[in-house]
PDB file of N, CA and C in Angstrom:
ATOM      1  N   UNK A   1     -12.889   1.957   8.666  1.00  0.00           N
ATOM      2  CA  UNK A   1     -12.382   2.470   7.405  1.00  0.00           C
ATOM      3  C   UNK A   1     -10.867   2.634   7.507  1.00  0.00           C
ATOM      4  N   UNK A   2     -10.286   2.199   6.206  1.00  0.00           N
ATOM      5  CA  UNK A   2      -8.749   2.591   6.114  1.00  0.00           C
ATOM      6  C   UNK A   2      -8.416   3.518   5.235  1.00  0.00           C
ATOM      7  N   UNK A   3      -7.455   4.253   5.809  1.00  0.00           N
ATOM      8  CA  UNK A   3      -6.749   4.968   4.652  1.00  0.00           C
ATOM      9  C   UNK A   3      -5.598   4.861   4.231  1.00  0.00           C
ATOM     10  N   UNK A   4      -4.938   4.344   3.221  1.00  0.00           N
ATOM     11  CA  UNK A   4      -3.575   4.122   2.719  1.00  0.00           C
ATOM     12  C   UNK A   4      -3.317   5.753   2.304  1.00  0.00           C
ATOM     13  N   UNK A   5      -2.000   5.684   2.341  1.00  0.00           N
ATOM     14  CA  UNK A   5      -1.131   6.809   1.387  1.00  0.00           C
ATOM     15  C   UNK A   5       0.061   6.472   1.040  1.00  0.00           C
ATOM     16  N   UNK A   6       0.392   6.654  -0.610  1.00  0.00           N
ATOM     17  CA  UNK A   6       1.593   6.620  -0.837  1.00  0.00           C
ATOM     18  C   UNK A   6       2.600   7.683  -1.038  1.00  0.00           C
ATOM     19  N   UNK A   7       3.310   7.762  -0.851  1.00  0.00           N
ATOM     20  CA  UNK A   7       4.531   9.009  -0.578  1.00  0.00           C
ATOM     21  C   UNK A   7       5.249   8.535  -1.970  1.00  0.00           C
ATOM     22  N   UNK A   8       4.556   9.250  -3.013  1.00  0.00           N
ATOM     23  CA  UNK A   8       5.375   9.152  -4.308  1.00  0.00           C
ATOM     24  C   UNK A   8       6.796   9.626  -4.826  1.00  0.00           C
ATOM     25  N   UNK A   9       7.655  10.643  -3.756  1.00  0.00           N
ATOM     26  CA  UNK A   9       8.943  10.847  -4.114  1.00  0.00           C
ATOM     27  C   UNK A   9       9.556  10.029  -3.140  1.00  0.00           C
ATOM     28  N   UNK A  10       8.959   8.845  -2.267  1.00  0.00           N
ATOM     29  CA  UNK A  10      10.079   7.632  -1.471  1.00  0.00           C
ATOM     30  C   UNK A  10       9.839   6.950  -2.911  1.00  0.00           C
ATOM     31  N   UNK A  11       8.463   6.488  -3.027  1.00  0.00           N
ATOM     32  CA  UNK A  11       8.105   4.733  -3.919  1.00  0.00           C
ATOM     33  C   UNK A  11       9.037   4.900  -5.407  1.00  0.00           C
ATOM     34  N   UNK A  12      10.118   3.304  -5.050  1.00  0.00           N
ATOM     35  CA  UNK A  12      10.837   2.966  -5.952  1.00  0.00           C
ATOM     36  C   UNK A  12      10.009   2.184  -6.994  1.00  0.00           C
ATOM     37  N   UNK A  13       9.073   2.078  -6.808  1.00  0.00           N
ATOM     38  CA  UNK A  13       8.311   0.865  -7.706  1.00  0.00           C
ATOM     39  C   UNK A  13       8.784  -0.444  -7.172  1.00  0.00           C
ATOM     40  N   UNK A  14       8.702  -0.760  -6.538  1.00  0.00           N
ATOM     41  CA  UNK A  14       9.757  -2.330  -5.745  1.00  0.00           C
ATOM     42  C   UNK A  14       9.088  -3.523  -6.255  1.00  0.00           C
ATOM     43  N   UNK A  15       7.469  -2.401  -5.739  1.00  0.00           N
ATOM     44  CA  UNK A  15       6.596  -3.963  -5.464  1.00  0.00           C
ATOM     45  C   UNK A  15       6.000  -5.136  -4.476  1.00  0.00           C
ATOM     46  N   UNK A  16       7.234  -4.701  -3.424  1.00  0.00           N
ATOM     47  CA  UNK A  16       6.574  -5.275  -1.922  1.00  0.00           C
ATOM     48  C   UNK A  16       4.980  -5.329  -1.930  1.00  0.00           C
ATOM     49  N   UNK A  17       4.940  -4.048  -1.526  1.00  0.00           N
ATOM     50  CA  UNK A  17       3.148  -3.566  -0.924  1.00  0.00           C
ATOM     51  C   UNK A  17       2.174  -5.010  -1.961  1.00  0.00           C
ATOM     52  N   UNK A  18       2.677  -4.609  -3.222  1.00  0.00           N
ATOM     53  CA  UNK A  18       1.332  -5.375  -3.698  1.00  0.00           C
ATOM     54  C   UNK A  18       1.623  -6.935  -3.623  1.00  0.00           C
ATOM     55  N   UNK A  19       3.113  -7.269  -3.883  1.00  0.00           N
ATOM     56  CA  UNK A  19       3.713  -8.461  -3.201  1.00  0.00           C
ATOM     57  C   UNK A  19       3.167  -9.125  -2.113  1.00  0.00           C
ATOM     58  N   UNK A  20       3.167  -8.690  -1.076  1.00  0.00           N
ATOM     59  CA  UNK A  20       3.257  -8.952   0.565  1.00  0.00           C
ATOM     60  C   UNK A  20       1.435  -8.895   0.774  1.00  0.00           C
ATOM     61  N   UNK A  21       0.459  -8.074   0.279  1.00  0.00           N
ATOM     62  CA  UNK A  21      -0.642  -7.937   0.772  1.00  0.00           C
ATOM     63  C   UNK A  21      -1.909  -9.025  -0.072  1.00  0.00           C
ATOM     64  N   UNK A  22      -2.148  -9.627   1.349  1.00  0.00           N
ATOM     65  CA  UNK A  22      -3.038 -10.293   1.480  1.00  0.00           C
ATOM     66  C   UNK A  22      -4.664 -10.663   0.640  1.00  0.00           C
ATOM     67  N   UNK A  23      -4.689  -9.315   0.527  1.00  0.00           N
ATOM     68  CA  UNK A  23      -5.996  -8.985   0.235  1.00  0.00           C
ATOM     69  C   UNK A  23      -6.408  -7.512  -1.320  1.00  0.00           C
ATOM     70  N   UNK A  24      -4.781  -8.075  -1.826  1.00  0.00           N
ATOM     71  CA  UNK A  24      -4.456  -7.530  -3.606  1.00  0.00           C
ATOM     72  C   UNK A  24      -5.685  -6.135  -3.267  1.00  0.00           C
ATOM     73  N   UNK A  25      -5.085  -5.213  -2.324  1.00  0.00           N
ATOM     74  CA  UNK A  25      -5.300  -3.714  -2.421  1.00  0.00           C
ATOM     75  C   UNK A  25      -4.399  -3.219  -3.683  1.00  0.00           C
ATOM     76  N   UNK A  26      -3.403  -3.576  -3.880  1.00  0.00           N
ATOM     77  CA  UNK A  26      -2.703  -2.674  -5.194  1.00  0.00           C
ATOM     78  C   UNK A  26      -2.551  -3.535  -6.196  1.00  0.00           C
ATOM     79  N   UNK A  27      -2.751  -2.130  -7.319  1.00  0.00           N
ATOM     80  CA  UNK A  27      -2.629  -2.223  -8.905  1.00  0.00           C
ATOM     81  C   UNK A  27      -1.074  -1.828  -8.994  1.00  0.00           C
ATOM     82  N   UNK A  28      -0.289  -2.347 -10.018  1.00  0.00           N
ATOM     83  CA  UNK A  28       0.251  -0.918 -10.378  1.00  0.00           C
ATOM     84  C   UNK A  28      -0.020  -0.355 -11.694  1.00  0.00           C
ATOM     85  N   UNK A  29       0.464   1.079 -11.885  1.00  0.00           N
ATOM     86  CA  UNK A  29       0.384   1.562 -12.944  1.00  0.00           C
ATOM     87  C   UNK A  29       1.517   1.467 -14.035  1.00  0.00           C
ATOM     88  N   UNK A  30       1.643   2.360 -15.217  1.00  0.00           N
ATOM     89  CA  UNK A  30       2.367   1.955 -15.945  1.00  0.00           C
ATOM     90  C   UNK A  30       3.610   1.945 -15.672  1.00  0.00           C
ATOM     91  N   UNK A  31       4.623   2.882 -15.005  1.00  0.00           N
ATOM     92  CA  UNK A  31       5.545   2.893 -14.227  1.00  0.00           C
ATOM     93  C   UNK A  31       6.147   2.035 -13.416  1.00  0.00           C
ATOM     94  N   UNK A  32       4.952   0.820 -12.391  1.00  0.00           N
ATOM     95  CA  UNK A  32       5.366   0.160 -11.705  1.00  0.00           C
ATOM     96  C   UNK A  32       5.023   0.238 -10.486  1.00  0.00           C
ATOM     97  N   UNK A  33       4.579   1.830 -10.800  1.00  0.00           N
ATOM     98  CA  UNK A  33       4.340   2.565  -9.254  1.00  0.00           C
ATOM     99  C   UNK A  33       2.654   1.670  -8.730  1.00  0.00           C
ATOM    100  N   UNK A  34       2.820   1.379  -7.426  1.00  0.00           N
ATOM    101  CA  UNK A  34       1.724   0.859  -6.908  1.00  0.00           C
ATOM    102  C   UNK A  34       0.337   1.877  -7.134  1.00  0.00           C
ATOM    103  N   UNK A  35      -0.816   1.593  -7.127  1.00  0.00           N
ATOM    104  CA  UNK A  35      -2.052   2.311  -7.133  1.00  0.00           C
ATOM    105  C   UNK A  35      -2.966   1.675  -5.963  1.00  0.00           C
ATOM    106  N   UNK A  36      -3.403   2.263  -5.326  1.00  0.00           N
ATOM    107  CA  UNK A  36      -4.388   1.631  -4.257  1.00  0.00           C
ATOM    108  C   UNK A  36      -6.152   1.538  -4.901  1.00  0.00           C
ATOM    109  N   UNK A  37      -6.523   0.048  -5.414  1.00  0.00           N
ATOM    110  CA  UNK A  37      -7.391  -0.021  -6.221  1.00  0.00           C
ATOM    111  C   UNK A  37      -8.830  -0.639  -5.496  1.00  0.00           C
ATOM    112  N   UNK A  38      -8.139  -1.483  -4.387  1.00  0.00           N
ATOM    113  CA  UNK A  38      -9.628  -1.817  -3.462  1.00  0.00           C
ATOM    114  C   UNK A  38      -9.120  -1.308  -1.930  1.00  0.00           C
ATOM    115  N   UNK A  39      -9.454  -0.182  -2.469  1.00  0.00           N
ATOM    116  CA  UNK A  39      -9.483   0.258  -0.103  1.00  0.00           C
ATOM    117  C   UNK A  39     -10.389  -0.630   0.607  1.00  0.00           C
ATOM    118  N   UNK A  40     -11.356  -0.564   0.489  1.00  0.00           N
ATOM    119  CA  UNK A  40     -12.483  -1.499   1.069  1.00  0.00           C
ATOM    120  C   UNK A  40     -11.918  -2.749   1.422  1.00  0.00           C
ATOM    121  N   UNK A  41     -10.709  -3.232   0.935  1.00  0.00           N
ATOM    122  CA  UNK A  41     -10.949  -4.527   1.038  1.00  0.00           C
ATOM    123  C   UNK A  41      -9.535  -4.840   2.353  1.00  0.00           C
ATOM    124  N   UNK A  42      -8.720  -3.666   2.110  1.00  0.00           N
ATOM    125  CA  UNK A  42      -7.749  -3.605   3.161  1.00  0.00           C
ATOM    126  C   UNK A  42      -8.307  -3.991   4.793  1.00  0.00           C
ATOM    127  N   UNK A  43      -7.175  -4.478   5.636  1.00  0.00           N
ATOM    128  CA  UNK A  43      -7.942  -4.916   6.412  1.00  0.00           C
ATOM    129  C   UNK A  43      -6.936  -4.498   7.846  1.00  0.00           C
ATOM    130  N   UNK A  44      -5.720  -3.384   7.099  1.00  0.00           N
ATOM    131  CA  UNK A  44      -4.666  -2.879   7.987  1.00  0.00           C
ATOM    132  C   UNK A  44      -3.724  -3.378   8.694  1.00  0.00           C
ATOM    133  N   UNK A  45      -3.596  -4.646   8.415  1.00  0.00           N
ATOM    134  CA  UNK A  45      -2.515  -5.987   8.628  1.00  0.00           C
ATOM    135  C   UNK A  45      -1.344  -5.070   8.595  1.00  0.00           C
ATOM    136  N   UNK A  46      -0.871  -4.261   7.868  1.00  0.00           N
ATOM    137  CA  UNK A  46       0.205  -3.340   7.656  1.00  0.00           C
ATOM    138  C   UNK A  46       1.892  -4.154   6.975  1.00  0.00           C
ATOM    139  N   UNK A  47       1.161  -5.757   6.698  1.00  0.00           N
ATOM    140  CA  UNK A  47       2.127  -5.908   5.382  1.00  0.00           C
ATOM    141  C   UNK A  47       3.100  -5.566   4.578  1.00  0.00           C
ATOM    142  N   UNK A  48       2.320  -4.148   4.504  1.00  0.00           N
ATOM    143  CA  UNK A  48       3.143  -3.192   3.034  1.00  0.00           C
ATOM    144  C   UNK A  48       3.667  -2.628   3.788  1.00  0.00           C
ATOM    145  N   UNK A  49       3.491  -2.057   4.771  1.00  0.00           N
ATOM    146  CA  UNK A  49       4.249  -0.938   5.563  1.00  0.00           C
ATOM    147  C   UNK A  49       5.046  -1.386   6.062  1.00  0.00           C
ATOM    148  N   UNK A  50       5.441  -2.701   6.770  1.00  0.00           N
ATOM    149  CA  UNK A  50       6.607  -3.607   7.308  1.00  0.00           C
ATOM    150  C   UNK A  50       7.463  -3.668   6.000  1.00  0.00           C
ATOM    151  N   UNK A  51       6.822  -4.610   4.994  1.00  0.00           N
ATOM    152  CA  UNK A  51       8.027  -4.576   3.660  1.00  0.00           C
ATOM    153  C   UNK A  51       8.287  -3.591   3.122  1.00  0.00           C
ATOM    154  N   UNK A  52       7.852  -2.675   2.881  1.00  0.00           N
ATOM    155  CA  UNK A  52       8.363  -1.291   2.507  1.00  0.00           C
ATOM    156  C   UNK A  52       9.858  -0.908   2.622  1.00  0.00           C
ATOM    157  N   UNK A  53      10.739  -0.834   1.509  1.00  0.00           N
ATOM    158  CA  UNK A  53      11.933  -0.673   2.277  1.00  0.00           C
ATOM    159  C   UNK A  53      12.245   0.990   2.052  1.00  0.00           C
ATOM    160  N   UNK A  54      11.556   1.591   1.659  1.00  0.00           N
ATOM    161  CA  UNK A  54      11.735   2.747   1.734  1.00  0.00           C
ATOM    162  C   UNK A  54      10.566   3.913   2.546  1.00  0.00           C
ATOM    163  N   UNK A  55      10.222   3.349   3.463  1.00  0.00           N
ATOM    164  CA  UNK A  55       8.471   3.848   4.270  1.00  0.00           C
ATOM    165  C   UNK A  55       7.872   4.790   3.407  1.00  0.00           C
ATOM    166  N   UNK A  56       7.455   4.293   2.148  1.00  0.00           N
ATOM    167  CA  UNK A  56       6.527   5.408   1.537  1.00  0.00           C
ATOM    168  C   UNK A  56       5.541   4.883   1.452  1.00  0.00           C
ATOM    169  N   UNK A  57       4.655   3.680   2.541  1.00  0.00           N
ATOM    170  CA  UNK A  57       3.389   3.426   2.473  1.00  0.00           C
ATOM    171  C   UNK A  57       3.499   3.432   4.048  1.00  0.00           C
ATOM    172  N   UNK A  58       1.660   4.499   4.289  1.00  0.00           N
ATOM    173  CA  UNK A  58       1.126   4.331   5.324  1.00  0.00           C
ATOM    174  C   UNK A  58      -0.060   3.641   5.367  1.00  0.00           C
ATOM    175  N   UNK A  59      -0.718   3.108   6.489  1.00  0.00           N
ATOM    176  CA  UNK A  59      -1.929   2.841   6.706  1.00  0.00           C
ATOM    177  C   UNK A  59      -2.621   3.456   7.695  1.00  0.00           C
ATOM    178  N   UNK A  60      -3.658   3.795   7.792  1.00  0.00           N
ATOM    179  CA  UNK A  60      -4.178   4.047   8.971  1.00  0.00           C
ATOM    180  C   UNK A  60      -5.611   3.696   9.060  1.00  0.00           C
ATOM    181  N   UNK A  61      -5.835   3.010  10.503  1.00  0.00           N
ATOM    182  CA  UNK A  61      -7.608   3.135  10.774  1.00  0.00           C
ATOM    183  C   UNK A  61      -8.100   3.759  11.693  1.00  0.00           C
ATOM    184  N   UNK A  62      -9.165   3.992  10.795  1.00  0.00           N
ATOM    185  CA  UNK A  62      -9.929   4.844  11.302  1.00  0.00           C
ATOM    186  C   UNK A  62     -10.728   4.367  12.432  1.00  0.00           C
ATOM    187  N   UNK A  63     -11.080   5.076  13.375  1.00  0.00           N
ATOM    188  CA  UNK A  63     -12.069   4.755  14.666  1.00  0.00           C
ATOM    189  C   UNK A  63     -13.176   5.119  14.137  1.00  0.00           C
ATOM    190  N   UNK A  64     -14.359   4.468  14.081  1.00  0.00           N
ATOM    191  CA  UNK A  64     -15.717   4.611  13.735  1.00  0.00           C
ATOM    192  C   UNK A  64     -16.587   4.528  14.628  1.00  0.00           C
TER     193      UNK A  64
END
């Protein structure tokens, strides 16, 4: 299992995250601001978190 988080007073709305990822985990909303819409499907490549130019996306997995 993964867990994303976004740190909403870094995210500029850029767009990277949903840009860069593989496997279209993000929506955005009306703002621009990314939404994390399929967790399930993340696969923790960490994509978004490399392009990120402001580190307001984490990933993490979980040990099961």
């Amino acid at each position: 299992m993964v867990t994303i988080t976004i740190d909403p007073k870094r995210c500029k709305a850029c767009g990277y995250c949903a840009a860069f990822c593989p496997r279209e985990v993000y929506a955005s909303d009306s703002d621009g601001k990314p939404i994390v819409t399929s967790p399930e499907s993340c696969v923790a490549c960490q994509l978004c978190v490399k392009r990120c130019p402001d580190f307001a996306v984490k990933v993490e997995k979980e040990n099961v």
